[in-house]
Structures are given as structure tokens and as C-alpha cells.
C-alpha atoms as a PDB file:
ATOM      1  CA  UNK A   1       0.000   0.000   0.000  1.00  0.00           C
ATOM      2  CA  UNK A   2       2.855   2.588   0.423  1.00  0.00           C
ATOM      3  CA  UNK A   3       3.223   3.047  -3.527  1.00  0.00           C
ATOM      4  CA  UNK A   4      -0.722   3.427  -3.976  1.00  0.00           C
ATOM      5  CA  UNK A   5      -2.058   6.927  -4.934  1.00  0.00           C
ATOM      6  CA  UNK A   6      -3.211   8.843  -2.441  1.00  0.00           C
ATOM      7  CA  UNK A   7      -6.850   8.657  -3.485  1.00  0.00           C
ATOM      8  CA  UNK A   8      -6.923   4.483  -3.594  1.00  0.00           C
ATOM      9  CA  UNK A   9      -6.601   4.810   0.248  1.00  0.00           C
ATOM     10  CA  UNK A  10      -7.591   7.406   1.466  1.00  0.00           C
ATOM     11  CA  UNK A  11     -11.074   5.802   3.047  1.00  0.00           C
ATOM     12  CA  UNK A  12     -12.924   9.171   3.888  1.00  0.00           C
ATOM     13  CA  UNK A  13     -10.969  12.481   2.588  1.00  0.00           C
ATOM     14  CA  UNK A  14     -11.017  15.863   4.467  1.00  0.00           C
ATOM     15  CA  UNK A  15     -12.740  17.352   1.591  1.00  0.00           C
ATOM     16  CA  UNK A  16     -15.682  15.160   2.131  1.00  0.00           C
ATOM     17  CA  UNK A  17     -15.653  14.983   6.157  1.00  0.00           C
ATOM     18  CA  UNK A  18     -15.666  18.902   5.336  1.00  0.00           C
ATOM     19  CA  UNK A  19     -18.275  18.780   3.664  1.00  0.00           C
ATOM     20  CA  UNK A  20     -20.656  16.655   5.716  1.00  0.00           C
ATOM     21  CA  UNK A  21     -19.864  18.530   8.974  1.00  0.00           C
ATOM     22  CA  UNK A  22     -20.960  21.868   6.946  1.00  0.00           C
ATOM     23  CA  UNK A  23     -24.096  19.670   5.988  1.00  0.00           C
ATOM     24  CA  UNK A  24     -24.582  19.029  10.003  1.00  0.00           C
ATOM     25  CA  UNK A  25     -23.986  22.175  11.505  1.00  0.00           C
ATOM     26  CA  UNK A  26     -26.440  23.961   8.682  1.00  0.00           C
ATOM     27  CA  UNK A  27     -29.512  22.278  10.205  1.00  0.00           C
ATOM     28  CA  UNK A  28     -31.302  24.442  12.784  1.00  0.00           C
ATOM     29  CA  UNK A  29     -30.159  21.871  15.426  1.00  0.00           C
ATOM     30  CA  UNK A  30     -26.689  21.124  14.058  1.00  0.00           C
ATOM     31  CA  UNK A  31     -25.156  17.542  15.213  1.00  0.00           C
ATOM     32  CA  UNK A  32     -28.083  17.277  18.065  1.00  0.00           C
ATOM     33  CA  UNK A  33     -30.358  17.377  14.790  1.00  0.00           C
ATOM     34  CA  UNK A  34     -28.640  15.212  12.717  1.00  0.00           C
ATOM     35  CA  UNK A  35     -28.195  12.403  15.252  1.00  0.00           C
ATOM     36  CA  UNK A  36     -32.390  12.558  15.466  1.00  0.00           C
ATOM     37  CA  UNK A  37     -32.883  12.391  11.829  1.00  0.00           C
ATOM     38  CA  UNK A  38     -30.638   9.302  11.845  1.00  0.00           C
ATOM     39  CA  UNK A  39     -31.836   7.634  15.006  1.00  0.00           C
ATOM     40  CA  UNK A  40     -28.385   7.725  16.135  1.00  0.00           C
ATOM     41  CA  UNK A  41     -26.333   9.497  18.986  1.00  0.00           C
ATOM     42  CA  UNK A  42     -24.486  12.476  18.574  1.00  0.00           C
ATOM     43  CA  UNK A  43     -20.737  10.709  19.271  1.00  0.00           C
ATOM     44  CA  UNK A  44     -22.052   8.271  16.310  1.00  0.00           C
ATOM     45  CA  UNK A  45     -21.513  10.578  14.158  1.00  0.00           C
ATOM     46  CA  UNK A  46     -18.446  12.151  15.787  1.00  0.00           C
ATOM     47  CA  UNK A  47     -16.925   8.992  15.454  1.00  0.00           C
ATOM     48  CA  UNK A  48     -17.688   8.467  11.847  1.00  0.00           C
ATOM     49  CA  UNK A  49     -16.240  11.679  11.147  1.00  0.00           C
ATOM     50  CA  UNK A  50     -12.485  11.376  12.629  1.00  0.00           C
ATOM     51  CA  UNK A  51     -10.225  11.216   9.218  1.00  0.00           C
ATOM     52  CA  UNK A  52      -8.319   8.103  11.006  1.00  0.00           C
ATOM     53  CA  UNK A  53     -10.766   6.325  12.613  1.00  0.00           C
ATOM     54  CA  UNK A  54     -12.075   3.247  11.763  1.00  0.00           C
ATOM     55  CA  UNK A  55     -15.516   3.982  11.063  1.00  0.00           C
ATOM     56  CA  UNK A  56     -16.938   6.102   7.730  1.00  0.00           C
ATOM     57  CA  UNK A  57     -20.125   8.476   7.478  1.00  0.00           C
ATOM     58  CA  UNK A  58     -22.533   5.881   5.049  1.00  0.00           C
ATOM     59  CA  UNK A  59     -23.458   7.556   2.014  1.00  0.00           C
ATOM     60  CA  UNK A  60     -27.166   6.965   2.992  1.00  0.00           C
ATOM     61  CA  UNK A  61     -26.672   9.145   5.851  1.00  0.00           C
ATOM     62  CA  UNK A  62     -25.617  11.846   3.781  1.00  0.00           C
ATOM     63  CA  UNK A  63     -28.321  11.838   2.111  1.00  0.00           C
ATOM     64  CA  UNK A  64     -30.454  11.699   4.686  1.00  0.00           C
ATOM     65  CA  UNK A  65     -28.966  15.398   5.922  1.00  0.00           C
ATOM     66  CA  UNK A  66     -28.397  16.928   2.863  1.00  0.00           C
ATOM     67  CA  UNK A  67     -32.212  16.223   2.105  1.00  0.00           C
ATOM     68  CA  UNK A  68     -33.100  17.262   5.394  1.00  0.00           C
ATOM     69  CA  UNK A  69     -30.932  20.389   5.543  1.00  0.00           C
ATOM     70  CA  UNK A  70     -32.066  21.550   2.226  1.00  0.00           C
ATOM     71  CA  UNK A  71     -28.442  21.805   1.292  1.00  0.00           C
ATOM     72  CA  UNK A  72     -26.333  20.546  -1.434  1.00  0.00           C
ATOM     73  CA  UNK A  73     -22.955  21.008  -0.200  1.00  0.00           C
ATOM     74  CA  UNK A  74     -22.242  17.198  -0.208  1.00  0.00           C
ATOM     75  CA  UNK A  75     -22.871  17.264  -4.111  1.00  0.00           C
ATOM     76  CA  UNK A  76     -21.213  20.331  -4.584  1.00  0.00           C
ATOM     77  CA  UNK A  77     -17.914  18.886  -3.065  1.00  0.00           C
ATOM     78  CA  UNK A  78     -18.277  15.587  -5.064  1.00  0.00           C
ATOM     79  CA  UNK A  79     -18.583  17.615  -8.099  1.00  0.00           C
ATOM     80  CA  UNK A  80     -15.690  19.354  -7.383  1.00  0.00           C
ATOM     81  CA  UNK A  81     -13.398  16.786  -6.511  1.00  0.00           C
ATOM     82  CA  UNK A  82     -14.611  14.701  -9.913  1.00  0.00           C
ATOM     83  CA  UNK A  83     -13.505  18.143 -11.507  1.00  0.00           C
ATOM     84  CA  UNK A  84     -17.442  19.280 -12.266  1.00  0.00           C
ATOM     85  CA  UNK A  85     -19.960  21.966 -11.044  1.00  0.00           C
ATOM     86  CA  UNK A  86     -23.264  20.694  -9.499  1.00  0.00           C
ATOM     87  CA  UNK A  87     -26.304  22.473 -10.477  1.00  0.00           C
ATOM     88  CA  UNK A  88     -29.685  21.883  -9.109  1.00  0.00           C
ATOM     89  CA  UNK A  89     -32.806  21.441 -11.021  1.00  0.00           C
ATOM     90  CA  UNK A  90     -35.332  23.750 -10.301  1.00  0.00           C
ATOM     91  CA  UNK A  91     -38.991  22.384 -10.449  1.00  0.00           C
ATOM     92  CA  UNK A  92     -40.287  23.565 -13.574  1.00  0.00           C
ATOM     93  CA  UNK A  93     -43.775  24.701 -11.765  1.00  0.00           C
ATOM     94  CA  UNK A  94     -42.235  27.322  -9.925  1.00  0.00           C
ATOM     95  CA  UNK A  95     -40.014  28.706 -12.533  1.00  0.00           C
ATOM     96  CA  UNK A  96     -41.458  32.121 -14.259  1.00  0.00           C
ATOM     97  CA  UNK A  97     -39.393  33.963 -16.859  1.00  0.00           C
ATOM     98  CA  UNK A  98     -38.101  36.191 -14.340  1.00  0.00           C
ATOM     99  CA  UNK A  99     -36.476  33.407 -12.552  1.00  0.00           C
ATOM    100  CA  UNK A 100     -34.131  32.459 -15.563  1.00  0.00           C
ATOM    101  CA  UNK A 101     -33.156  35.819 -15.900  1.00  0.00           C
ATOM    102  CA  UNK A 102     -31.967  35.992 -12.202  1.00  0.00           C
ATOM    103  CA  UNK A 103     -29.991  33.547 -12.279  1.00  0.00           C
ATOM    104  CA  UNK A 104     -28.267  35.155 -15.770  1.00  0.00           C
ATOM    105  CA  UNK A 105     -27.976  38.545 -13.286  1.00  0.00           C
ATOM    106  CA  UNK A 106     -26.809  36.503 -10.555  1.00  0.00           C
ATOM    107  CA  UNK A 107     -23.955  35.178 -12.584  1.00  0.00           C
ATOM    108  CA  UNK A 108     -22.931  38.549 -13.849  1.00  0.00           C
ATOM    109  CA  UNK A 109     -22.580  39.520 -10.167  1.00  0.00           C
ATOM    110  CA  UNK A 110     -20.429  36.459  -9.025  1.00  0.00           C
ATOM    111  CA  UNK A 111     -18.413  37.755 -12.096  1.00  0.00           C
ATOM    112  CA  UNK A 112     -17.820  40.923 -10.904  1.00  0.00           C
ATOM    113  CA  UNK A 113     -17.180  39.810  -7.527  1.00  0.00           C
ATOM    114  CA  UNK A 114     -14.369  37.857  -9.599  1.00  0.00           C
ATOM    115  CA  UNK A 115     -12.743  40.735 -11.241  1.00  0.00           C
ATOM    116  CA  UNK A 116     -13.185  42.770  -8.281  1.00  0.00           C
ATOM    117  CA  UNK A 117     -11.219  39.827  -6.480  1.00  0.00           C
ATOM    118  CA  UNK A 118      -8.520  39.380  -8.894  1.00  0.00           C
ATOM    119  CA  UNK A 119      -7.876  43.042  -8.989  1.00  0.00           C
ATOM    120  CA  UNK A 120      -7.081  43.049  -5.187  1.00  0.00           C
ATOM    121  CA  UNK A 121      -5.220  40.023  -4.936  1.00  0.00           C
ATOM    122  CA  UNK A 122      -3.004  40.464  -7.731  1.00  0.00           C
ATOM    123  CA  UNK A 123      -2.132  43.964  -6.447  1.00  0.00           C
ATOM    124  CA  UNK A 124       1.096  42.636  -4.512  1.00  0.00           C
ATOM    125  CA  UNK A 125       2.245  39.869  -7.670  1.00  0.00           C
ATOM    126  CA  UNK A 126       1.061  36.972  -5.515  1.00  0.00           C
ATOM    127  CA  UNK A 127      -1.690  34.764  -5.314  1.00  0.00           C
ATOM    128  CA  UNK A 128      -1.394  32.936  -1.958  1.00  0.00           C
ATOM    129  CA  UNK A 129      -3.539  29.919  -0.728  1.00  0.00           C
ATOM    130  CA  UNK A 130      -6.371  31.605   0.617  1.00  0.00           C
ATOM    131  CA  UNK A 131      -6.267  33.799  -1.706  1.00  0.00           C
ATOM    132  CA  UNK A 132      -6.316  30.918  -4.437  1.00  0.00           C
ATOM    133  CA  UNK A 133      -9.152  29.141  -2.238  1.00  0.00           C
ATOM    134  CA  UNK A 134     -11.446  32.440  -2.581  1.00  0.00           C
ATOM    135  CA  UNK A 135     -11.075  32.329  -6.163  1.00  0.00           C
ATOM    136  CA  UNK A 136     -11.911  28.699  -6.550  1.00  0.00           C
ATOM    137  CA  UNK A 137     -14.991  29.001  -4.071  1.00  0.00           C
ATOM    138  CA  UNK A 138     -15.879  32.256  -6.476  1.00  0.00           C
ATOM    139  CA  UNK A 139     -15.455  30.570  -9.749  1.00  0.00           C
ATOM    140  CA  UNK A 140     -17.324  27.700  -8.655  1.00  0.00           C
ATOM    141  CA  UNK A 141     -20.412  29.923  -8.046  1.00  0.00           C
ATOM    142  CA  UNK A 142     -19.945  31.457 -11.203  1.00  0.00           C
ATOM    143  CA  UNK A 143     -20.149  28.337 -13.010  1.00  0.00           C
ATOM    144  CA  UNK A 144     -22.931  26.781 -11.324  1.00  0.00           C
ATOM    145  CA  UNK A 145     -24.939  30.187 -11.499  1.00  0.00           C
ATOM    146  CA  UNK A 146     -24.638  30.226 -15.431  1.00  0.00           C
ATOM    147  CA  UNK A 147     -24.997  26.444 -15.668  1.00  0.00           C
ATOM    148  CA  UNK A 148     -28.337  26.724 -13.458  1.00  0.00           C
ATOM    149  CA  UNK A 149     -29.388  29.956 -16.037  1.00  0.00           C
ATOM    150  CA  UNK A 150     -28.517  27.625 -18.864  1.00  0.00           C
ATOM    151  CA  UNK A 151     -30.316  24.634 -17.569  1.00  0.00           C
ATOM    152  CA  UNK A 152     -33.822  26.818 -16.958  1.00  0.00           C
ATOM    153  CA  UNK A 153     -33.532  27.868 -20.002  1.00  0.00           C
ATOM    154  CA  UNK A 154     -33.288  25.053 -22.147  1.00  0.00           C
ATOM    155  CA  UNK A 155     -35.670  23.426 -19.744  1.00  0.00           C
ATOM    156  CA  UNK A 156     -38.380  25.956 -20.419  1.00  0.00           C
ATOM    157  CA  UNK A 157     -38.324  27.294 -23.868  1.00  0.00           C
ATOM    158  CA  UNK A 158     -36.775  23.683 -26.081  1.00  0.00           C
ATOM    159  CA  UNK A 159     -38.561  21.229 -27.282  1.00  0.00           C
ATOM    160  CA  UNK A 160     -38.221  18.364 -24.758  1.00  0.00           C
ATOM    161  CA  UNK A 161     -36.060  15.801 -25.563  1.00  0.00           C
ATOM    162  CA  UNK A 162     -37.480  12.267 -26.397  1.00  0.00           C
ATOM    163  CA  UNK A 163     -36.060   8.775 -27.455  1.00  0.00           C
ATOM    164  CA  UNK A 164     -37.307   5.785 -29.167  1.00  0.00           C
ATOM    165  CA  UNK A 165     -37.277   2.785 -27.508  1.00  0.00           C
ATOM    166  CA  UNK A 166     -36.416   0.669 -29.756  1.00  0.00           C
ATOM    167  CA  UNK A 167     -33.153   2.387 -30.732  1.00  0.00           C
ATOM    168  CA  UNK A 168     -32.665   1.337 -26.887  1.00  0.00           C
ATOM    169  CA  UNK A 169     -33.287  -1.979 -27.275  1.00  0.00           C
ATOM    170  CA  UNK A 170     -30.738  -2.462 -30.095  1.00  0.00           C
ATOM    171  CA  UNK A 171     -26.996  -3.951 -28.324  1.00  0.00           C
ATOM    172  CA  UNK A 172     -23.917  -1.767 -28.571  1.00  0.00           C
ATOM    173  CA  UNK A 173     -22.545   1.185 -27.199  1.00  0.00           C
ATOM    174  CA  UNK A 174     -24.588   3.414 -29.826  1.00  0.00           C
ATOM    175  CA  UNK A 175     -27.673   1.870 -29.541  1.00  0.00           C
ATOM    176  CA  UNK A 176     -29.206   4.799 -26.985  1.00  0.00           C
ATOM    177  CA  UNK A 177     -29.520   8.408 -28.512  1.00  0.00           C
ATOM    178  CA  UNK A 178     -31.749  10.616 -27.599  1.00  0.00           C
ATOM    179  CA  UNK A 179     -33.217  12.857 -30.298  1.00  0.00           C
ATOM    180  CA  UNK A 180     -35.257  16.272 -30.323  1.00  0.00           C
ATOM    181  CA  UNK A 181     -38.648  15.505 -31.833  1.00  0.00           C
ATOM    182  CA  UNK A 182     -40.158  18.173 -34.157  1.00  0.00           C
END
């Protein structure tokens, strides 16, 4: 094992333990909260969230609190770490033309947070770490902001997308496309 990448063994990394702790102490009633949603004791889930122990937070549990929190910063830090941007879907029912246009404005203002940002921190010729973090936490917003715009969208004003099952049916890597319908 002491050749392995770091990411074959590491059992529960600090980005995720970070992440599920900012799940926990989001709810109203922080870990006291969490342990009644899972029927469990608050030192359960202290335990399961040591980096060295010998115990790991189940992904079911996760769940559980990011559903219950409302929040989606456990899917936000897998998307990051897989080198993506999660963006939630909105339910179409509530969505009014305004809505997608928001979230176009809201981008445009994470972007000039951005410059705004950049501007200061490149002042002295240096980007340190938390500097660099600030930027990546920014960028990230941007991205998901435009990607959510983008998504309504689409969602709203296209044609939906539909597919014919028997093109699924057919073996073969090709054999399910998906194809607007006019």
C-alpha cells in the first residue's frame, strides 16, 4: 500500500468529512439534529467523522442530511473533486421567466465579484492559498450560477427531448440516442 495513490486509500478524505460537517452544523439543530434524523447518537456521528478512525459516514446518511438540511454542499464537493460543477434542477412549476433571468444577473454579479477579487489580490504579484481558495470558491459559483441559467432555459423554452425505444433496445454502445422531436 505505500506506492498506492493517495486517493486508492484514502477511506474518507477531508474534503468530504468537510463537507458533511458543513451539511450538520447547517440544520437548525446542528449535530443534536442530525443524530435525530438518523436515530443515532451524537458521538455516532463524531466517530464516523475522525479522518483516522475506523468507522466512515454511510453515504445513505448523507443523504439523509443533505435532504433534510435543504443543502447541497455534499454534491457540490463531489462535483468538485470529480472536476465538475453541481447544479440543481429547479422544479419547472415554480419557474417564471423572471427566474431564468436571475440567475443570468446573478452570474454577472459572481463575475464581478471575480474581477473585483482578482484586482485586489493580484495587487502585490502573488496569489497565496487563501487567496487561491477564494477564487476557486468564487469561480465555482460562477459556473454553477450560469450552468443553473442555462439549464432553466433550455428546460423551459426547447422542445423536450425524447427517445425511441427501440433504438434502446438495439446492443452496442450506440444503440441509446436521444433525439429532439419536431
Amino acid at each position: 500500500m505505500g506506492n498506492e495513490p493517495k486517493w486508492k486509500v484514502e477511506r474518507q478524505p477531508l474534503w468530504l468529512v468537510a463537507a458533511i460537517k458543513k451539511t450538520i452544523t447547517d440544520l437548525p439543530g446542528g449535530y443534536a439534529e442530525a443524530a435525530d434524523w438518523l436515530g443515532v447518537t451524537e458521538n455516532a456521528l463524531f466517530n464516523r467523522l475522525r479522518v483516522d478512525g475506523d468507522q466512515i459516514f454511510p453515504l445513505g446518511w448523507v443523504l439523509v442530511l443533505q435532504q433534510a438540511g435543504g443543502t447541497h454542499h455534499i454534491a457540490d464537493a463531489v462535483a468538485r473533486y470529480s472536476g465538475g460543477v453541481f447544479v440543481p434542477l429547479v422544479a419547472l412549476d415554480d419557474v417564471a421567466n423572471a427566474d431564468i433571468n436571475d440567475r443570468l444577473l446573478e452570474t454577472m454579479e459572481w463575475i464581478g465579484r471575480h474581477s473585483q477579487m482578482i484586482r485586489g489580490y493580484i495587487a502585490d504579484g502573488v496569489i497565496d492559498e487563501q487567496e487561491r481558495r477564494n477564487i476557486d470558491e468564487n469561480s465555482y459559483q460562477v459556473m454553477a450560477k450560469w450552468q443553473e441559467h442555462l439549464t432553466l432555459l433550455y428546460r423551459v423554452f426547447c422542445a423536450p427531448e425524447k427517445s425511441d425505444a427501440r433504438e434502446c433496445a438495439a446492443p452496442g454502445a450506440l444503440a441509446c440516442r436521444s433525439r429532439v422531436e419536431n
